[in-house]
N, C-alpha and C. Protein backbone atom coordinates (compact mmCIF):
# COMPACT_ATOMS: atom_id res chain seq x y z
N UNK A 1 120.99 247.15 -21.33
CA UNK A 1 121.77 245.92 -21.33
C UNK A 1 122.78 245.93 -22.46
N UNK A 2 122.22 246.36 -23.82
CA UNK A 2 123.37 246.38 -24.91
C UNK A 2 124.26 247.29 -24.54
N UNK A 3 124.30 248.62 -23.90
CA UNK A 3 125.06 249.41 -23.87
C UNK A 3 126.11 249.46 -22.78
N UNK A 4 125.89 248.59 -21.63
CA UNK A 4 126.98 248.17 -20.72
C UNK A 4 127.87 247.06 -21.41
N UNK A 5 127.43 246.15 -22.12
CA UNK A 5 128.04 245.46 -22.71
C UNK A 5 129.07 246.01 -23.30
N UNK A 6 128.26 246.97 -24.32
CA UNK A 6 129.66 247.44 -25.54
C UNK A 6 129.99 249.10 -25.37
N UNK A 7 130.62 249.10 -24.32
CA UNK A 7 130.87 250.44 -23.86
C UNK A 7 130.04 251.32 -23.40
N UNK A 8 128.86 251.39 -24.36
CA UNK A 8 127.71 252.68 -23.31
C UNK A 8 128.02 253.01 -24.68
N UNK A 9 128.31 252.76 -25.99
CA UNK A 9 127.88 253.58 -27.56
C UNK A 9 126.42 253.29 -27.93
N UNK A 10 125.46 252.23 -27.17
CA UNK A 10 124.07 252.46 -27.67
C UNK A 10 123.83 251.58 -28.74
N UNK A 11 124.83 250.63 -29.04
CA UNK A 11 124.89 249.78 -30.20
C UNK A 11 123.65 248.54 -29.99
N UNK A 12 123.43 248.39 -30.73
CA UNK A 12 122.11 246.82 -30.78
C UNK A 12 123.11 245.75 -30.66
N UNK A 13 122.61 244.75 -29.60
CA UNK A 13 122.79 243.10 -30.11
C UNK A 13 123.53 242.53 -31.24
N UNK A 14 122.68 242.85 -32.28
CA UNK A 14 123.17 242.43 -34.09
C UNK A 14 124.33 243.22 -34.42
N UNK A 15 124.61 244.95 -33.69
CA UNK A 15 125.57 245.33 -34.15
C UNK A 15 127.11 245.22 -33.68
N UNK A 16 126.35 244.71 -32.04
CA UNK A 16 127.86 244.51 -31.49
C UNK A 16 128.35 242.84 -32.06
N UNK A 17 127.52 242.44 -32.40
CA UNK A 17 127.92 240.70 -32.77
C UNK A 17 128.26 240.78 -34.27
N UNK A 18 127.60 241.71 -34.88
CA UNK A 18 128.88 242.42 -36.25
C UNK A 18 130.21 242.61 -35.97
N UNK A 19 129.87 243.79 -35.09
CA UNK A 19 131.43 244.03 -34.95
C UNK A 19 132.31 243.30 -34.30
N UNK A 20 132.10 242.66 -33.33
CA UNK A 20 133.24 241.67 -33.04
C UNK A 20 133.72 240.83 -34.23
N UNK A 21 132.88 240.61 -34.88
CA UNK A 21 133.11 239.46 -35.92
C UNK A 21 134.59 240.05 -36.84
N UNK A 22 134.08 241.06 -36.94
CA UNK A 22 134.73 242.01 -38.11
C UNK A 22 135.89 242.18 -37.23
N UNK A 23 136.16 242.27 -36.07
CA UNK A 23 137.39 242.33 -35.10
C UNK A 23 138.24 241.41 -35.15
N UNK A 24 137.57 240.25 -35.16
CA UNK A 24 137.81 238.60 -35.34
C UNK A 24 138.47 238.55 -36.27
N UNK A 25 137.58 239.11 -37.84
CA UNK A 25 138.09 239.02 -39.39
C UNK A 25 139.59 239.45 -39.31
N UNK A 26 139.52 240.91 -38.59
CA UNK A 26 140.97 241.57 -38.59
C UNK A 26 141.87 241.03 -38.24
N UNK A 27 141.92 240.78 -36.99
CA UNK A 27 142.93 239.43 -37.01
C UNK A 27 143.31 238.54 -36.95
N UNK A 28 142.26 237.57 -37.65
CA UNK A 28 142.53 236.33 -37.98
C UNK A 28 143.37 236.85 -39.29
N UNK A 29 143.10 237.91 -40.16
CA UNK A 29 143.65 238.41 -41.52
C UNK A 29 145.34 238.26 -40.91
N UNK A 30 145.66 239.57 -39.82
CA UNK A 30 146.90 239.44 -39.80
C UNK A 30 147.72 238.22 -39.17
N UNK A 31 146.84 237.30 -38.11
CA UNK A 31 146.98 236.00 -38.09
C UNK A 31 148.23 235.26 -39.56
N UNK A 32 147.03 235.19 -40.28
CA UNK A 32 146.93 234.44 -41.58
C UNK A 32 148.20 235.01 -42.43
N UNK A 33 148.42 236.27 -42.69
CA UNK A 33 149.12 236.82 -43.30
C UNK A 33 150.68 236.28 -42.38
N UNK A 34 151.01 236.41 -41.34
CA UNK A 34 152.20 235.81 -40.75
C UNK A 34 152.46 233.91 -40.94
N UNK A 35 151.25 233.52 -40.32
CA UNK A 35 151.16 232.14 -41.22
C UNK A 35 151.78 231.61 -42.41
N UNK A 36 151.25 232.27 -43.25
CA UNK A 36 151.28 231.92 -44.51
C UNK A 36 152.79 232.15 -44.87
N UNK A 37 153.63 233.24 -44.08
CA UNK A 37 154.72 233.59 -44.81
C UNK A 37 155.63 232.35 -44.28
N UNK A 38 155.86 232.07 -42.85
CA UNK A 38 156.20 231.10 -42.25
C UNK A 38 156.17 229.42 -41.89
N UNK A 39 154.51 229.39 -42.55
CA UNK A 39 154.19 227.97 -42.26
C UNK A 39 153.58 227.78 -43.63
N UNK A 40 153.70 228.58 -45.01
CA UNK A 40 153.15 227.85 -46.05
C UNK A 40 153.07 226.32 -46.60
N UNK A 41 154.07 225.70 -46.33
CA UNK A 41 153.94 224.31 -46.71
C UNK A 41 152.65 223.71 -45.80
N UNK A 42 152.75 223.64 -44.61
CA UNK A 42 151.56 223.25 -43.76
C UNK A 42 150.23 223.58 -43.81
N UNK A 43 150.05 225.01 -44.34
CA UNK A 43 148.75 225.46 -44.41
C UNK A 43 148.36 225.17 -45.62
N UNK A 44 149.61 224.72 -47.11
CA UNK A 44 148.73 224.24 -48.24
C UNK A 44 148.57 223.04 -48.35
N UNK A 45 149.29 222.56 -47.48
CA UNK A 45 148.74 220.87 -47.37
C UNK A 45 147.28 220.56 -46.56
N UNK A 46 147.79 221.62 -45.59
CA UNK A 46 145.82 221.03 -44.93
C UNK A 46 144.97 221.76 -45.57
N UNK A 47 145.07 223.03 -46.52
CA UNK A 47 144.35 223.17 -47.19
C UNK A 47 143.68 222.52 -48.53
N UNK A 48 144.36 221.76 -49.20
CA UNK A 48 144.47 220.70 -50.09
C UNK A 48 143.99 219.26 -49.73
N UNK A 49 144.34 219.13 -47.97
CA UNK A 49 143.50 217.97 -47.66
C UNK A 49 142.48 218.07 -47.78
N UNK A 50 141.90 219.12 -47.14
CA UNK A 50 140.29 220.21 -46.81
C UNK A 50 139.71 220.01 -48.27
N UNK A 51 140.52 220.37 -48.91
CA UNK A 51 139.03 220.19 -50.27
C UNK A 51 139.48 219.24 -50.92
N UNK A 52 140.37 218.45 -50.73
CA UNK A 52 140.56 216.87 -51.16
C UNK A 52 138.84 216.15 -50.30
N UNK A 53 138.36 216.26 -49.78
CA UNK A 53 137.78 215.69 -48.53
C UNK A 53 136.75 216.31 -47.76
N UNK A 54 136.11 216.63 -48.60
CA UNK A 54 134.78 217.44 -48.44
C UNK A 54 133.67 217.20 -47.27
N UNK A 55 134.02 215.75 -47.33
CA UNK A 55 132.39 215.15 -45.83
C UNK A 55 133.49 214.78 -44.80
N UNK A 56 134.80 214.25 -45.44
CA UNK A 56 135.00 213.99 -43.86
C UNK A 56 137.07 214.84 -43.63
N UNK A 57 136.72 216.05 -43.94
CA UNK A 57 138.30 216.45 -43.79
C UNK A 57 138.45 216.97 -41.86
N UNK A 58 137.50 216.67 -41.23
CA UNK A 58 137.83 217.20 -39.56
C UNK A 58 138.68 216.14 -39.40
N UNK A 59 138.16 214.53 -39.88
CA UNK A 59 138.96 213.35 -39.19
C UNK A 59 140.19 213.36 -40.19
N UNK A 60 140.08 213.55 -41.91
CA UNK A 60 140.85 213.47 -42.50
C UNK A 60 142.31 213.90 -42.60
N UNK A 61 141.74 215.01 -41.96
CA UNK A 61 142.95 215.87 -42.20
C UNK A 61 143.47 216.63 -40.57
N UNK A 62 143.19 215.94 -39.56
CA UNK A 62 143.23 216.01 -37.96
C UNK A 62 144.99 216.44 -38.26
N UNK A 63 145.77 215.45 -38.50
CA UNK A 63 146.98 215.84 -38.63
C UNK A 63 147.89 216.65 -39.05
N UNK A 64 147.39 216.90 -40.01
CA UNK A 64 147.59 217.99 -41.12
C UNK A 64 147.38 219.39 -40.25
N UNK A 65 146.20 219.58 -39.45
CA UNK A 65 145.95 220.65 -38.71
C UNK A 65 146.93 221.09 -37.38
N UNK A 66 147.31 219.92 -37.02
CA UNK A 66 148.08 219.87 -35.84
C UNK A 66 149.39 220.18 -36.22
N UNK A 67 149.90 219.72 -37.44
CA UNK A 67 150.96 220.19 -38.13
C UNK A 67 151.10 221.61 -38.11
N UNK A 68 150.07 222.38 -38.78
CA UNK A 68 149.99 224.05 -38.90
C UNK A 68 149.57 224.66 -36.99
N UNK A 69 149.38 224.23 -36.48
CA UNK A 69 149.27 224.44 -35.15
C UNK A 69 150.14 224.74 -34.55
N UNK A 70 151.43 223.29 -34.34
CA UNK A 70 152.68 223.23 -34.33
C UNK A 70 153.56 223.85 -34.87
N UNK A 71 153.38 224.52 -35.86
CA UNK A 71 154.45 225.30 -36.85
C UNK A 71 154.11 226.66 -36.19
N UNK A 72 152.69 227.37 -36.11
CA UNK A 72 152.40 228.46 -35.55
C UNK A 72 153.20 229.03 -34.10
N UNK A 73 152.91 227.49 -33.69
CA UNK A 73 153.45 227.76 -31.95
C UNK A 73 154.86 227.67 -31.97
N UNK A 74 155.58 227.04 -32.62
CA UNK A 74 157.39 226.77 -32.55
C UNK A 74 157.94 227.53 -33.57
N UNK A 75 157.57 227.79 -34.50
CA UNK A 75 158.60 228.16 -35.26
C UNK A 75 159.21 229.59 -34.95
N UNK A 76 160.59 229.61 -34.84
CA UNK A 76 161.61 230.97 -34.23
C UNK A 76 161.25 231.97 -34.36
N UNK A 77 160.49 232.23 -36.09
CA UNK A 77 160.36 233.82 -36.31
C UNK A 77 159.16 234.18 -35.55
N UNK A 78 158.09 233.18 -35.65
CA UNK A 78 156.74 233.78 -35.15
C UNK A 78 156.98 233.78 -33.72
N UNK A 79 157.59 232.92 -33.33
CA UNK A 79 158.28 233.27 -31.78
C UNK A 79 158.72 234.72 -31.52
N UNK A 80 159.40 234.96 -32.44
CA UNK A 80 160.04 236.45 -32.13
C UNK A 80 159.34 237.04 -32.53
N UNK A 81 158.52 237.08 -33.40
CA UNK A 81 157.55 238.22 -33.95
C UNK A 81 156.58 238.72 -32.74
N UNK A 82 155.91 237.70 -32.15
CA UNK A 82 155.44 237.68 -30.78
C UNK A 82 155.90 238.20 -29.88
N UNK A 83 157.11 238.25 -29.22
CA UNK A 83 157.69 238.81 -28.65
C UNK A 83 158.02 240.50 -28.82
N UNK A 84 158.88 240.58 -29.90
CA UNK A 84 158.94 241.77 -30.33
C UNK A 84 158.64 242.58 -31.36
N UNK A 85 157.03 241.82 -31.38
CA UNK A 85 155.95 243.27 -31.91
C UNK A 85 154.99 243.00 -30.94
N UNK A 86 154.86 242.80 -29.77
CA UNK A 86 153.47 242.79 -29.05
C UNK A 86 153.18 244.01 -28.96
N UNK A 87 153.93 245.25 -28.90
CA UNK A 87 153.24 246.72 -28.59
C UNK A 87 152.71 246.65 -30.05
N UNK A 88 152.83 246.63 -31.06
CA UNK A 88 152.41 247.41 -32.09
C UNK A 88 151.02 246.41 -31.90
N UNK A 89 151.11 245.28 -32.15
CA UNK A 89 149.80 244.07 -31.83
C UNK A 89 148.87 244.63 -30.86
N UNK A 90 149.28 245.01 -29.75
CA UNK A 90 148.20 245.54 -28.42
C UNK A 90 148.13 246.60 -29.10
N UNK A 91 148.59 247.76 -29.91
CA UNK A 91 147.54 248.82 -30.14
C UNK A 91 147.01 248.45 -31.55
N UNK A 92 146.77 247.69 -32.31
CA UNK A 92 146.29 247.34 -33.37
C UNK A 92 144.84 246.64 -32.80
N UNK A 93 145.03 245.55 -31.56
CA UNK A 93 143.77 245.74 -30.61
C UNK A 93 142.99 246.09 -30.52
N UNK A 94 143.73 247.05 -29.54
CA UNK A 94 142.80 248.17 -28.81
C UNK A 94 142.51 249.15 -29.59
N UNK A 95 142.36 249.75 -31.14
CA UNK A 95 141.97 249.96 -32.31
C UNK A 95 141.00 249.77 -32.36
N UNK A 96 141.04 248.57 -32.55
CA UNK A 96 139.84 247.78 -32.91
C UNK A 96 138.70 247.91 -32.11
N UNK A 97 139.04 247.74 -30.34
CA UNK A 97 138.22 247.85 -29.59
C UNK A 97 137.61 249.23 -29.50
N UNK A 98 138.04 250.50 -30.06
CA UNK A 98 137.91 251.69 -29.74
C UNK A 98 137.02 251.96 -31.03
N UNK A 99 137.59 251.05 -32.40
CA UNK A 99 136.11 251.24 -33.74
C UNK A 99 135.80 250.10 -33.82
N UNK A 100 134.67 249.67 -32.91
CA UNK A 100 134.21 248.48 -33.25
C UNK A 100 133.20 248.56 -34.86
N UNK A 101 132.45 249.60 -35.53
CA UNK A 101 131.92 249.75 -35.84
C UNK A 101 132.61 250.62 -37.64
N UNK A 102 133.97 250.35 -37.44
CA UNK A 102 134.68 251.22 -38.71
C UNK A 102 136.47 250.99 -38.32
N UNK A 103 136.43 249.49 -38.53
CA UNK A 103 137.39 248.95 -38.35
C UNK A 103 138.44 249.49 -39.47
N UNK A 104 138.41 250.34 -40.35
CA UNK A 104 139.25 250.64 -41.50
C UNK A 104 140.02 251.86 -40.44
N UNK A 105 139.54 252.08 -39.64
CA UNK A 105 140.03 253.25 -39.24
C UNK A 105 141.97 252.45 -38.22
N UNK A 106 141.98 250.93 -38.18
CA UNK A 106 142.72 250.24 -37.72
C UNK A 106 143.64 250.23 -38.37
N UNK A 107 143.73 250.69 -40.09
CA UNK A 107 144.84 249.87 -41.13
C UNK A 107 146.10 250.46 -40.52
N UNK A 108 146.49 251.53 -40.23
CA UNK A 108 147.56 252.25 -40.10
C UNK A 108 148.06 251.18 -38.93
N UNK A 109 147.73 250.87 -37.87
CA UNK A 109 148.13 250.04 -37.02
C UNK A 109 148.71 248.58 -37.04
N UNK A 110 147.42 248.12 -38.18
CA UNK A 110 148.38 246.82 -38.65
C UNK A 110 148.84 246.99 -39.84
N UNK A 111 149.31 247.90 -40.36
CA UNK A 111 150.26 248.02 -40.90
C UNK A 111 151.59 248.38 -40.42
N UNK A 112 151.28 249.19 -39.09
CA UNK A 112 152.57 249.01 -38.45
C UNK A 112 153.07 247.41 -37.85
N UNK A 113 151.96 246.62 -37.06
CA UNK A 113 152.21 245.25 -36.62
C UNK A 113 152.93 244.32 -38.32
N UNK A 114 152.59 244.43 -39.16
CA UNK A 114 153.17 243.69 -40.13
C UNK A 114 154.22 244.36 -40.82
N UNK A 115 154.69 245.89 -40.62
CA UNK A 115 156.10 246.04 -40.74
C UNK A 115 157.07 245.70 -39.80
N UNK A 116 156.48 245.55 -38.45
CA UNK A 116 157.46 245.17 -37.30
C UNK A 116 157.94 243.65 -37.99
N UNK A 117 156.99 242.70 -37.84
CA UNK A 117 157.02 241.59 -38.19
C UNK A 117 157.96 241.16 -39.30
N UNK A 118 158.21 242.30 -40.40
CA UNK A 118 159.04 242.59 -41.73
C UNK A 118 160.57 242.31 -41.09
N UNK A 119 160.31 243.19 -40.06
CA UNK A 119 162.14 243.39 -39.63
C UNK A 119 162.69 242.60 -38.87
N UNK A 120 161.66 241.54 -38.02
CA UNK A 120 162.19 240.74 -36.57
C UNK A 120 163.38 240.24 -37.41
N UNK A 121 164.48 239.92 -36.01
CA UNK A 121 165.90 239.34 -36.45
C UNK A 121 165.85 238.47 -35.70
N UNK A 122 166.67 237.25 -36.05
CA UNK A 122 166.99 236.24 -34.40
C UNK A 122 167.98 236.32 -34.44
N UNK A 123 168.56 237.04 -33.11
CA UNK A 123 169.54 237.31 -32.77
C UNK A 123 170.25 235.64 -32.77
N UNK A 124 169.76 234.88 -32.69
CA UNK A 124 170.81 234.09 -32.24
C UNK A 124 171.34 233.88 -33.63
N UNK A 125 170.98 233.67 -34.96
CA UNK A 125 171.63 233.53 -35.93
C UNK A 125 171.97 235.29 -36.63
N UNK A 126 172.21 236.32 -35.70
CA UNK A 126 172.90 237.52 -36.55
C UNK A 126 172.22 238.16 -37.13
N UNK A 127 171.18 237.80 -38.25
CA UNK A 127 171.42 238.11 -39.02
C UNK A 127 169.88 238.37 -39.48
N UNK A 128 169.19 239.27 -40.49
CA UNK A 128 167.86 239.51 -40.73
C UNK A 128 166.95 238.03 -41.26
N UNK A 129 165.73 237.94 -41.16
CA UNK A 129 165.19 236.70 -41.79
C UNK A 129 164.96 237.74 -43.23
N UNK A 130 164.54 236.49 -44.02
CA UNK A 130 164.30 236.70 -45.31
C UNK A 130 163.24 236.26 -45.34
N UNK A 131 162.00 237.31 -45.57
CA UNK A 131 160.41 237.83 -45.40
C UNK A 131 160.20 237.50 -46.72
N UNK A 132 159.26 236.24 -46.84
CA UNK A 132 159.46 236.24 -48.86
C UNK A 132 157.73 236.55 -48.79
N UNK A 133 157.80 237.45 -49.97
CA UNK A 133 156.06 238.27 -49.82
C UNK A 133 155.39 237.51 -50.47
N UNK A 134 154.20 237.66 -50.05
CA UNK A 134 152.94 236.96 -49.95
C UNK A 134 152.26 237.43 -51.50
């Protein structure tokens, strides 16, 4: 049963529910890392609500979240970043899916997905964005 699940590598239960996690970690990381460059004001405000508000920041800070939600989903660059880095993104993936178990073996990949991301342009304004580092 574990091994139809996770390819036929023979992995346990506990190890495939490791490794997804650690799949998860990966890119929620490069997630986060595009975030942050694009939607920093939003993510330090609901982060600041969040530990302003310890028992009740789900209701507290509802807005605040929807804010960074909204910024994720509209804003131009991550629009385009989406667009034109999905190949490097799908094999940074499927990386992952191929070491579930030695996810380091992925860096080269998202490191290519976050140099793509370095260079996106929007064409409609000409001209390169200005990537301010993290």
């Amino acid at each position: 049963m574990c091994c139809a699940f996770n390819g036929g590598r023979g992995l346990s239960s506990k190890q495939t529910v490791w490794s997804w996690s650690v799949q998860r970690e990966s890119k929620m990381q490069a997630a986060m890392e595009i975030t942050a460059k694009y939607c920093r004001k939003e993510m330090e405000d609901y982060g600041m609500c969040v530990a302003s508000n310890p028992s009740s920041w789900q209701q507290d800070c509802h807005q605040l979240k929807v804010k960074v939600a909204h910024c994720t989903s509209s804003h131009p660059v991550i629009q385009k970043i989406r667009s034109d880095c999905s190949e490097p993104f799908s094999a940074f993936e499927q990386c992952l899916k191929l070491n579930q178990t030695s996810v380091g073996n992925c860096s080269e990949h998202i490191s290519k997905f976050l140099a793509c991301a370095e260079t996106v342009k929007l064409s409609s304004l000409g001209e390169p964005i200005a990537v301010p580092h993290v």
